[in-house]
Protein backbone atom coordinates (compact mmCIF):
# COMPACT_ATOMS: atom_id res chain seq x y z
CA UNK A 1 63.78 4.29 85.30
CA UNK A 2 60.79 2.46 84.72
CA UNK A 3 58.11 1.38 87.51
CA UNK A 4 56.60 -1.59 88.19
CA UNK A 5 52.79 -2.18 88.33
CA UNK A 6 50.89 -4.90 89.87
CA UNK A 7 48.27 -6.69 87.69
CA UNK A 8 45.28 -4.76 89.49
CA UNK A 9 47.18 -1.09 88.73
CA UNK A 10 47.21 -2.44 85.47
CA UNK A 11 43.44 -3.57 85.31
CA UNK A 12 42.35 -0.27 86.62
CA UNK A 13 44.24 1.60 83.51
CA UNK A 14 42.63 -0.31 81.14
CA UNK A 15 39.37 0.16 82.01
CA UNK A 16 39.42 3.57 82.25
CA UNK A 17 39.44 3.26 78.11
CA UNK A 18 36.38 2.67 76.03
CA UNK A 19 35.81 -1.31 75.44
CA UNK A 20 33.61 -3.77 73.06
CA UNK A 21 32.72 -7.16 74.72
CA UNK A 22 33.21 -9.39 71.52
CA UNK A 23 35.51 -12.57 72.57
CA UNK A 24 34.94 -15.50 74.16
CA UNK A 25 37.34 -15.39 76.94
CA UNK A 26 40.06 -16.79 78.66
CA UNK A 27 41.05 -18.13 75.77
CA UNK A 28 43.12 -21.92 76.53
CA UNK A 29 46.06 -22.33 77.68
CA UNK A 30 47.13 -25.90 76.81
CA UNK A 31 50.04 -28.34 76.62
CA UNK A 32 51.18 -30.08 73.26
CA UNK A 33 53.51 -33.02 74.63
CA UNK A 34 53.30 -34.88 71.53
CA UNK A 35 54.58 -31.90 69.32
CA UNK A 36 57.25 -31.30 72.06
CA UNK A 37 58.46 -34.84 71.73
CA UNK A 38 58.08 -35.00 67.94
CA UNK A 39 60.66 -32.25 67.79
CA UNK A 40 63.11 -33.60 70.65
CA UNK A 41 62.91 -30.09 72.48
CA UNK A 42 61.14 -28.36 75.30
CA UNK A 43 57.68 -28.12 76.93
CA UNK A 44 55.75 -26.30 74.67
CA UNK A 45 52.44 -24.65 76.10
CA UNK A 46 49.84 -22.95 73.30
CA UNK A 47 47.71 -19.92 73.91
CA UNK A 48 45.03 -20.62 72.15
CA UNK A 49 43.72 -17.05 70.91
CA UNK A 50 42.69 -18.66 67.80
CA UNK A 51 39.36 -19.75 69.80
CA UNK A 52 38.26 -16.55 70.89
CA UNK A 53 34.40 -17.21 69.42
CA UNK A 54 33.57 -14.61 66.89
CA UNK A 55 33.75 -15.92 62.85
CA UNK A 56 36.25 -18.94 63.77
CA UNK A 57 38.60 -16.45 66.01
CA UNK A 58 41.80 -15.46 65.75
CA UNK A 59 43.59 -11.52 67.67
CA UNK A 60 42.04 -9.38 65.79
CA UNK A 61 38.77 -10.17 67.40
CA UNK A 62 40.39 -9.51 71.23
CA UNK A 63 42.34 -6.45 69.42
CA UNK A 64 39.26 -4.69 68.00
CA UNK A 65 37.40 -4.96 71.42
CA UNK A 66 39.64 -1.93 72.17
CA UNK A 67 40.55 -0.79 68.87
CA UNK A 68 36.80 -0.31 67.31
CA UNK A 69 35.70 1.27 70.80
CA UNK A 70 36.91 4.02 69.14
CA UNK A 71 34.92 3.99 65.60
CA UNK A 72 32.01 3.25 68.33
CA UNK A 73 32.80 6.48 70.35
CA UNK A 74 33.21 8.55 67.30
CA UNK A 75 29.72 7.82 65.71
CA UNK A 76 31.74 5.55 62.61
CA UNK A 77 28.82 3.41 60.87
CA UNK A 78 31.12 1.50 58.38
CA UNK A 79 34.44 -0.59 58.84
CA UNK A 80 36.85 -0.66 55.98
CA UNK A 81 39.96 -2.75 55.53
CA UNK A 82 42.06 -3.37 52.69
CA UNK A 83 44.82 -6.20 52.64
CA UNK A 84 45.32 -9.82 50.78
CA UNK A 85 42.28 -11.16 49.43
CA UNK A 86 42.50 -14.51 52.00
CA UNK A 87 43.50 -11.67 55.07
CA UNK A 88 41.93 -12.24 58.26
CA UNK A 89 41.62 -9.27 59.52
CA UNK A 90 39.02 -8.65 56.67
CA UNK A 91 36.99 -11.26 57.67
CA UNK A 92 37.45 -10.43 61.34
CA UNK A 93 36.60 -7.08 60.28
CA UNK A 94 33.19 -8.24 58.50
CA UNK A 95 31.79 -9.85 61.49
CA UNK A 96 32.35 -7.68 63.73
CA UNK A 97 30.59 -5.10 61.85
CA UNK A 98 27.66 -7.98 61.43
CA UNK A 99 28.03 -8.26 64.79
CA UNK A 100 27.33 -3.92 65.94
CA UNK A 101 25.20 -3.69 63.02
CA UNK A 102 27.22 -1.54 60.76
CA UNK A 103 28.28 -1.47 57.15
CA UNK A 104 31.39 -3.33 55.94
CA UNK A 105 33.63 -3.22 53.03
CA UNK A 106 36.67 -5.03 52.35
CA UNK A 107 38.99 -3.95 49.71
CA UNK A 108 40.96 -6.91 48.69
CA UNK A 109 43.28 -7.64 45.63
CA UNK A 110 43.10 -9.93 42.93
CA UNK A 111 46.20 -11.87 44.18
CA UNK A 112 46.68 -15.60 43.82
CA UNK A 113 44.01 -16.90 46.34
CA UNK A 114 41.62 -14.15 45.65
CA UNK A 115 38.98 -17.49 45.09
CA UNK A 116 35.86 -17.54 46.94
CA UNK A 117 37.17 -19.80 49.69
CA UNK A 118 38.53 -19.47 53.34
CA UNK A 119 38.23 -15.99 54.93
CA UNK A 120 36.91 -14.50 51.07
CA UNK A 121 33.55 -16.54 51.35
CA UNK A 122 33.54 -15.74 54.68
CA UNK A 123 33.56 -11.77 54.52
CA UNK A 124 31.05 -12.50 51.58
CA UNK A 125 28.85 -14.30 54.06
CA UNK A 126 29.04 -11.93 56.38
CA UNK A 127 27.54 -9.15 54.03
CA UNK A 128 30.75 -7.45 53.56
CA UNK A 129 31.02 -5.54 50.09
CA UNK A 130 34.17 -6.93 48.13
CA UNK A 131 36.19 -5.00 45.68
CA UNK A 132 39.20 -6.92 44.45
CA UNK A 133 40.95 -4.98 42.27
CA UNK A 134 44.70 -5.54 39.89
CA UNK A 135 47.21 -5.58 42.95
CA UNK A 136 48.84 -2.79 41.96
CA UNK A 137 45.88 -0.36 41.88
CA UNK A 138 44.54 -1.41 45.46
CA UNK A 139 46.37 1.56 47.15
CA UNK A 140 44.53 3.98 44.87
CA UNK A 141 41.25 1.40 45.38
CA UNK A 142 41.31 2.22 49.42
CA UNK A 143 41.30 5.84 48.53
CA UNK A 144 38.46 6.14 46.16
CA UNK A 145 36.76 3.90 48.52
CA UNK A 146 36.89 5.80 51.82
CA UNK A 147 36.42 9.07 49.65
CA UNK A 148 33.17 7.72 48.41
CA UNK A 149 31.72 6.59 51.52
CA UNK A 150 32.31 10.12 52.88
CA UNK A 151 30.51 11.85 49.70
CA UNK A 152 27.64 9.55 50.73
CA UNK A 153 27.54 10.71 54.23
CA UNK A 154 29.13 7.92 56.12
CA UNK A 155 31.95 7.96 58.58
CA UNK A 156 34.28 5.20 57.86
CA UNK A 157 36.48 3.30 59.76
CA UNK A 158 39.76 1.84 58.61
CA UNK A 159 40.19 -1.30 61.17
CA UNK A 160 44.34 -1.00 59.97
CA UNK A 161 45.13 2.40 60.68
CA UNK A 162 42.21 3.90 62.68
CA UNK A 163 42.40 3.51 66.31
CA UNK A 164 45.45 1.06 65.79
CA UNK A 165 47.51 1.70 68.45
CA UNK A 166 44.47 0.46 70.51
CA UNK A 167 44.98 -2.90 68.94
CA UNK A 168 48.15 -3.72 71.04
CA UNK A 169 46.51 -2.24 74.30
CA UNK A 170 44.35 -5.26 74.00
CA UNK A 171 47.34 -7.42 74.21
CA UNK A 172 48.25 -5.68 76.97
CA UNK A 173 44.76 -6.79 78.41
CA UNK A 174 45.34 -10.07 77.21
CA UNK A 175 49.25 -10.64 78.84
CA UNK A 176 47.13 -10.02 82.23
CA UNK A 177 44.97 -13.00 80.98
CA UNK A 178 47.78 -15.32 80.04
CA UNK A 179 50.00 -14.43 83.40
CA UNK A 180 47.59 -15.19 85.46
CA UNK A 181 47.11 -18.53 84.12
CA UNK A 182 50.54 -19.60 83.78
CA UNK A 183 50.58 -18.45 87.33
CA UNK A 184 47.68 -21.11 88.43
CA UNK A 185 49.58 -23.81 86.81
CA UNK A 186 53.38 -22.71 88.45
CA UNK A 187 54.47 -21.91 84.84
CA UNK A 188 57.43 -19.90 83.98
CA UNK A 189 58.11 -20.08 80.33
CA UNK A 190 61.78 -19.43 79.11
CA UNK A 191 59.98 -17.78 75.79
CA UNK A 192 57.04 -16.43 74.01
CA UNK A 193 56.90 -17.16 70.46
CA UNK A 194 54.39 -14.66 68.59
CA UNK A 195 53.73 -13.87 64.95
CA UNK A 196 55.29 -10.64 65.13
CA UNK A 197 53.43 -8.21 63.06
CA UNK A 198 53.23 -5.38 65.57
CA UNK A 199 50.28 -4.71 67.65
CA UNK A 200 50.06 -8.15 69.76
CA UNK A 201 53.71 -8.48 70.51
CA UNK A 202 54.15 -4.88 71.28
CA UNK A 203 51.05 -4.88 73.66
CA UNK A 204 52.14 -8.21 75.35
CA UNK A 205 55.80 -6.76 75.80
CA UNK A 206 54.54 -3.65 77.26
CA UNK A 207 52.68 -5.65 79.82
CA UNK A 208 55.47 -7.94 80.90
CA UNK A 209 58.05 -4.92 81.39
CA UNK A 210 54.69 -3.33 83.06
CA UNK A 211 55.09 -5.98 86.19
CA UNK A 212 58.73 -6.35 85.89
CA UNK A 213 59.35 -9.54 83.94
CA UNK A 214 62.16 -10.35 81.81
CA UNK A 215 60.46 -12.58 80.00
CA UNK A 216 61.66 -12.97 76.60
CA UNK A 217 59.99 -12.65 73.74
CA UNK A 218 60.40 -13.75 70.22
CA UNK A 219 58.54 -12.18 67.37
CA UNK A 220 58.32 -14.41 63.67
CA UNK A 221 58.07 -11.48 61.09
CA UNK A 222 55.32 -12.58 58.32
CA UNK A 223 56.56 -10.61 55.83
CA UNK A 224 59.75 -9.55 54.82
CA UNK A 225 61.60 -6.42 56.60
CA UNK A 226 64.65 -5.06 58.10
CA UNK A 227 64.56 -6.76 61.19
CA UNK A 228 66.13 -4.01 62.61
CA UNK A 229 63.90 -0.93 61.76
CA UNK A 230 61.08 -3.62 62.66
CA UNK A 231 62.47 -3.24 66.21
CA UNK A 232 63.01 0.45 66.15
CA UNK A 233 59.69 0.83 64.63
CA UNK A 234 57.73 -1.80 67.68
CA UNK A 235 59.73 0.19 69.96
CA UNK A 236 58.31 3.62 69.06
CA UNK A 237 54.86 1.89 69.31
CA UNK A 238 55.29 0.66 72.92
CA UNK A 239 55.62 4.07 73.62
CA UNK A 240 52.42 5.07 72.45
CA UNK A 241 50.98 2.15 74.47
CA UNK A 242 52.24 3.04 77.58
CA UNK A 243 51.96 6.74 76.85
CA UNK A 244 47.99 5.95 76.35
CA UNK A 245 47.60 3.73 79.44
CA UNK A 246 49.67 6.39 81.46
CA UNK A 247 52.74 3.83 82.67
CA UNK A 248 55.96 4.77 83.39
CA UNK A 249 57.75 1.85 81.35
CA UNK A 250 60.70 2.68 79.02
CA UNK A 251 60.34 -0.54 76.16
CA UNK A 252 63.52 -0.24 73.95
CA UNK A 253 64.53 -2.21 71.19
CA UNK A 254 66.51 -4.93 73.41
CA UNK A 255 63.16 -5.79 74.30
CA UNK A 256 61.92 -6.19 70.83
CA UNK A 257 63.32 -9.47 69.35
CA UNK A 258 61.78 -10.40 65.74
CA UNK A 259 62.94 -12.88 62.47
CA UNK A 260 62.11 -12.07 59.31
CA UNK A 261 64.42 -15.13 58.31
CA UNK A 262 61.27 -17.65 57.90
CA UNK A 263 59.17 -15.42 55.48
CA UNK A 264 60.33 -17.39 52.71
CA UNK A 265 59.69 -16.23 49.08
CA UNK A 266 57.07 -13.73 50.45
CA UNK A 267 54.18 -12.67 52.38
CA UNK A 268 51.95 -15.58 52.15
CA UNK A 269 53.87 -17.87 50.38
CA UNK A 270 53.98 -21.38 51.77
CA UNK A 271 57.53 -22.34 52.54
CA UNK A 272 59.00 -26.35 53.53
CA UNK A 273 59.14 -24.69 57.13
CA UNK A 274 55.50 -23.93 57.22
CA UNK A 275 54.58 -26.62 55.27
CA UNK A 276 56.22 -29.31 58.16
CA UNK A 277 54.99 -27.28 61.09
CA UNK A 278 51.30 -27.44 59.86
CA UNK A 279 51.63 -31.16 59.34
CA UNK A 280 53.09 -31.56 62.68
CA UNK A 281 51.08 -29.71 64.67
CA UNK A 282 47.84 -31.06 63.38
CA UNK A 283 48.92 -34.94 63.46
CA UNK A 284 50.29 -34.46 66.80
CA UNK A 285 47.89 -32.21 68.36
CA UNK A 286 45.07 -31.90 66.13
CA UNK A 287 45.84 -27.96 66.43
CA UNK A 288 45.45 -26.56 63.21
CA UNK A 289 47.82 -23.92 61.82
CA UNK A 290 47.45 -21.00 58.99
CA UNK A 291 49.64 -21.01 56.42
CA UNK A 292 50.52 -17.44 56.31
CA UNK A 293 51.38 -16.50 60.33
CA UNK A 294 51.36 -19.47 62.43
CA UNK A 295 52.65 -21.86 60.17
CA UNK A 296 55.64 -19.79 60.03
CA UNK A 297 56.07 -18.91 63.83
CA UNK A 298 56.06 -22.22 64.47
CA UNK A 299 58.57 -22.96 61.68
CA UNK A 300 61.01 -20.62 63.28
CA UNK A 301 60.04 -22.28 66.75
CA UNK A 302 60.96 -25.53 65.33
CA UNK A 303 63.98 -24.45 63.32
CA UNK A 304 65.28 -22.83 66.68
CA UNK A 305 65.12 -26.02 68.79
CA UNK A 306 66.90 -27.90 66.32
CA UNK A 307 69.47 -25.13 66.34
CA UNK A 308 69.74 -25.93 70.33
CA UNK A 309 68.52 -22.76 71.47
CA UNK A 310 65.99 -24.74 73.48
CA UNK A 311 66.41 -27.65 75.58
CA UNK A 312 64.26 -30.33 76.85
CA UNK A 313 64.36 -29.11 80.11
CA UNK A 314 62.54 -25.54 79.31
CA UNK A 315 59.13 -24.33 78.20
CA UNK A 316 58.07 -22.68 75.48
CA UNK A 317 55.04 -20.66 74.88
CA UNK A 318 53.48 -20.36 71.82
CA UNK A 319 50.79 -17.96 71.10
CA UNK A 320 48.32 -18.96 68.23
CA UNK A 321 47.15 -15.58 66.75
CA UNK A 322 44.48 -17.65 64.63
CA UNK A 323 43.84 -17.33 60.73
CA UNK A 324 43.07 -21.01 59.74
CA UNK A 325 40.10 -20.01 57.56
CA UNK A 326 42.26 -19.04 54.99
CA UNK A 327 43.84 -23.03 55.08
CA UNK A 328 40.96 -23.70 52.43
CA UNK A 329 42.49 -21.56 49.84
CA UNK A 330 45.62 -23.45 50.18
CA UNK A 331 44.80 -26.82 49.63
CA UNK A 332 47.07 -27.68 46.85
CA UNK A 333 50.29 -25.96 48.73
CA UNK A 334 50.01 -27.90 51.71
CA UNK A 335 52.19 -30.96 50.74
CA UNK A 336 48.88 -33.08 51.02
CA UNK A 337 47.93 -36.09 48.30
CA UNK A 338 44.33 -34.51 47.56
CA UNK A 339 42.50 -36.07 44.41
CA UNK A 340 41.62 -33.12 42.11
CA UNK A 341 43.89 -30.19 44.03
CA UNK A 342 45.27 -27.51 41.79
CA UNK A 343 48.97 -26.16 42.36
């Protein structure tokens, strides 16, 4: 049977744990009535966690408060993360270690928007060392990396794996954030839409069961995956959340609800979906998307109200995880009439 904590029982929990002071928050909370109308469907409300300060924004940055607490704790001196050349998390990753004053390599590939643009210049400007290399040999790249920095006496930190489950402990920290303001404005959303990778919807799940809310969420999967395991998998994860915070909260996978459906061709791959849903949002709203997450959580937000799942008469909550640096490599994919733009 699972217990039910008030928002201070939760406070006190989390700040038992070891904690970096790196975002600018509260992040907004704001209402986008001219998207809502443009799409005939409900109230849609926008957390904006794209704007939380550090090297344009985006979750990681409220993620690693709690996540790279550890690599603090444990003496780590460089931060290390290997994903798509335009990933955000990389340039996250850079400027936070800017920011502490420690090394910071980034192990990208040499995929099709490995040009120096968007979040690539970016972890360049932040002093980040860059490897790109073939996609295929960036697994064995990481290795030879991490193995290297150890030879030469370092302790390296890899911002995916290490201290990850502390990633979506910071969501649980930031669900306290985002109740308490939809509280102040008499807010109770029928859904959450997140880009469901893991850490933020698990942590944000964990802290709604925590105070005994049904809200719902719904996760858009990025990439593709069994939508199924997915849950499993976020399910086993919430456990280690609340087994780390010390809550007696059983999250099972009826509470985890994610699409892989709007993932299109693959991982980072524009689709129509996205493609409409940045358009909208930004001449409606002047809210910029990302191409790669948000673009396609609001895709499947969109594709759902036109499916009727949402009605006029409900609100919506959408939370925008950030990642529009990496727009700039995508300027020819973004259905725009740009003089000179390749693809």
């Amino acid at each position: 049977m699972t217990t039910t904590y008030t928002p201070e029982e939760l406070r006190e929990r989390l700040d038992r744990l070891p904690r970096l002071r790196l975002a600018a928050l509260p992040t907004p909370l704001d209402e986008l009535p001219r998207l809502s109308e443009s799409v005939g469907g409900p109230r849609i409300w926008v957390k904006r966690e794209d704007l939380t300060g550090l090297a344009f924004g985006g979750n990681k940055v409220r993620e690693f408060e709690y996540s790279i607490a550890q690599a603090v704790e444990a003496g780590c001196d460089v931060l290390v993360h290997a994903a798509a050349a335009q990933s955000n998390q990389s340039r996250q990753t850079a400027a936070v270690a800017a920011r502490l004053g420690m090394k910071a390599v980034q192990v990208g590939r040499a995929d099709a928007h490995s040009q120096a643009q968007g979040n690539l210049l970016l972890s360049h400007l932040f002093g980040a060392e860059v490897h790109l290399p073939p996609v295929s040999e960036q697994g064995a790249a990481l290795e030879a990396t991490m193995a290297r920095l150890r030879a030469q006496g370092h302790r390296p930190f890899n911002t995916s794996s290490d201290g990850g489950l502390y990633r979506g402990i910071a969501y649980v920290d930031g669900f306290l954030e985002l109740w308490a303001q939809l509280e102040e404005r008499g807010l109770q959303p029928d859904a959450v839409y997140v880009c469901s990778g893991a850490h933020t919807h698990t942590g944000m799940v964990v802290a709604a069961r925590a105070l005994g809310l049904s809200l719902r969420f719904v996760g858009i999967s990025p990439s593709p995956r069994d939508d199924g395991e997915a849950a499993r998998s976020m399910a086993r994860l919430a456990a280690e959340h609340c087994r780390i915070l010390d809550l007696d909260v059983e999250v099972t996978t009826r509470d985890i609800e994610s699409y892989s459906d709007f993932v299109g061709p693959g991982y980072g791959v524009v689709t129509d979906g996205s493609r409409e849903a940045l358009q909208l949002a930004a001449r409606t709203e002047g809210v910029v998307l990302d191409p790669c997450y948000t673009g396609k959580t609001m895709a499947g937000l969109i594709a759902h109200v036109r499916a009727g799942w949402w009605t006029p008469g409900q609100t919506i909550l959408f939370v925008h995880t950030g990642g529009t640096p990496a727009l700039f490599a995508y300027a020819g994919e973004l259905g725009l009439e740009l003089d000179g733009a390749a693809g």
